[in-house]
Protein backbone atom coordinates (compact mmCIF):
# COMPACT_ATOMS: atom_id res chain seq x y z
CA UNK A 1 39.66 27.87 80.75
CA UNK A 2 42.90 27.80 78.55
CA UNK A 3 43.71 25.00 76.76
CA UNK A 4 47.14 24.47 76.81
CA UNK A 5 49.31 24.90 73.42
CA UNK A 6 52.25 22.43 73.59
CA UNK A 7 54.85 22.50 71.46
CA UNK A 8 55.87 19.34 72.31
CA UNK A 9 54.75 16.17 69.95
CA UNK A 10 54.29 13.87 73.50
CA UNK A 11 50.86 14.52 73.90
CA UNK A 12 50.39 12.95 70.47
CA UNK A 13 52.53 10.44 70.73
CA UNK A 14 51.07 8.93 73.92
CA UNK A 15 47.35 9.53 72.57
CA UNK A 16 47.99 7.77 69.34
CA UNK A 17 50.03 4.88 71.18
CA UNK A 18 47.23 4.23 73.45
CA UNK A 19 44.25 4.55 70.30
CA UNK A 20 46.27 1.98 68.94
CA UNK A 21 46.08 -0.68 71.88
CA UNK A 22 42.56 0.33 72.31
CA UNK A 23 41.88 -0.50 68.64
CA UNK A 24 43.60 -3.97 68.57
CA UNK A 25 41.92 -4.26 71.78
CA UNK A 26 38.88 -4.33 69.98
CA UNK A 27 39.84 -5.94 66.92
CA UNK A 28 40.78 -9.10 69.25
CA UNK A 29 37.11 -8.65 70.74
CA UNK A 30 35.24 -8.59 67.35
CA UNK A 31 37.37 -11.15 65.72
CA UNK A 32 37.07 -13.96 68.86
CA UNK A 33 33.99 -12.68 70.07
CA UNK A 34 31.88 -15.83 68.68
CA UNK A 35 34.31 -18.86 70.04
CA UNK A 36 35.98 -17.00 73.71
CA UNK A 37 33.31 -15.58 76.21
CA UNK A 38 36.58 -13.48 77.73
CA UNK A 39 37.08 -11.88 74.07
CA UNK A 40 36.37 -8.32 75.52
CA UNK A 41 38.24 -8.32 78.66
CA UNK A 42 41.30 -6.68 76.89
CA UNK A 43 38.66 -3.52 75.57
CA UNK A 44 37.76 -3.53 79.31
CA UNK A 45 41.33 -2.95 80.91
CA UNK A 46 42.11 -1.04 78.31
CA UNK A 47 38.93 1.49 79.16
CA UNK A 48 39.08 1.48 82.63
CA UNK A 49 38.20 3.05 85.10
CA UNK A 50 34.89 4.43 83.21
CA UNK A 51 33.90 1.32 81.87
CA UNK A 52 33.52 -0.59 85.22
CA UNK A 53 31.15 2.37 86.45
CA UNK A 54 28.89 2.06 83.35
CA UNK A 55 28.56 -1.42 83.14
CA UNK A 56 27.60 -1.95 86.04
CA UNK A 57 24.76 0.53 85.66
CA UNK A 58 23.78 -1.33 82.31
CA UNK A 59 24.12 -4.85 84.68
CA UNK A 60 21.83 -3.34 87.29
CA UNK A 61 19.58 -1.78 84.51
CA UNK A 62 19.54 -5.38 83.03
CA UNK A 63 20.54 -4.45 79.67
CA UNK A 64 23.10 -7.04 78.71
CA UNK A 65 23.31 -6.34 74.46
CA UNK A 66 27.09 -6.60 73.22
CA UNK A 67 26.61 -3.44 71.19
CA UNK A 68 25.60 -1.35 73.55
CA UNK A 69 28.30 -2.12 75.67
CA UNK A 70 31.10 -2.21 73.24
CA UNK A 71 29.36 1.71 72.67
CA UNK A 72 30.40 2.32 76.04
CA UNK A 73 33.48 0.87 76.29
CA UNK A 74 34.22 2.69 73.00
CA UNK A 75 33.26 6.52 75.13
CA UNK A 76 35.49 4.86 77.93
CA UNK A 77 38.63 4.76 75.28
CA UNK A 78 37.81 8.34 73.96
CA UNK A 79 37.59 9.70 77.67
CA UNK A 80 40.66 8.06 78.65
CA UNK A 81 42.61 9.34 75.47
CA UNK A 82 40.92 13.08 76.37
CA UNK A 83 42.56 12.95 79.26
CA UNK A 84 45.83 11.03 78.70
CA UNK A 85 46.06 14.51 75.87
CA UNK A 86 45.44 16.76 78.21
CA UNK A 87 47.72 15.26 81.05
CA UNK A 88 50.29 15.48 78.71
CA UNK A 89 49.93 18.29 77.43
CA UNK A 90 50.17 20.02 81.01
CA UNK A 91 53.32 18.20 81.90
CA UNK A 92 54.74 19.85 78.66
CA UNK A 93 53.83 23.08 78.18
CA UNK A 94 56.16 25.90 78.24
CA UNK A 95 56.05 28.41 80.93
């Protein structure tokens, strides 16, 4: 497997602009969490598609703890920025 050395800053750029939605996406969550029961549906769009898989495993499992979730949701915003990277990174490498 190569990994692909860009030379281009894009692949940065578009990782750290979505880390930063994700992360006010979750500061919103945390900081209305207690007075809105829709406080985490931001976190959720923003870790799709792997979040709507593994909750509803955890729903059928019937584990329904906010931290465990918000763990997952948290490995669906580090997946999606993995491969938002490497996406970029292959549309910018030099041939």
């Amino acid at each position: 497997m190569t990994v692909f050395n860009s030379q281009s800053k894009l692949p940065k750029i578009m990782t750290s602009i979505y880390l930063v939605i994700a992360i006010l996406a979750f500061a919103l969550m945390f900081a209305t969490i207690e007075t809105d029961s829709l406080s985490g549906i931001f976190v959720v769009v923003v870790a799709l598609p792997l979040t709507a898989f593994l909750t509803q495993i955890l729903d059928t499992i019937g584990i329904d703890s906010v931290a465990i979730k918000s763990t997952f949701m948290a490995l669906g915003v580090l997946f999606n920025s993995f491969v938002i990277y490497l996406f970029f990174s292959f549309i910018t490498r030099n041939n």
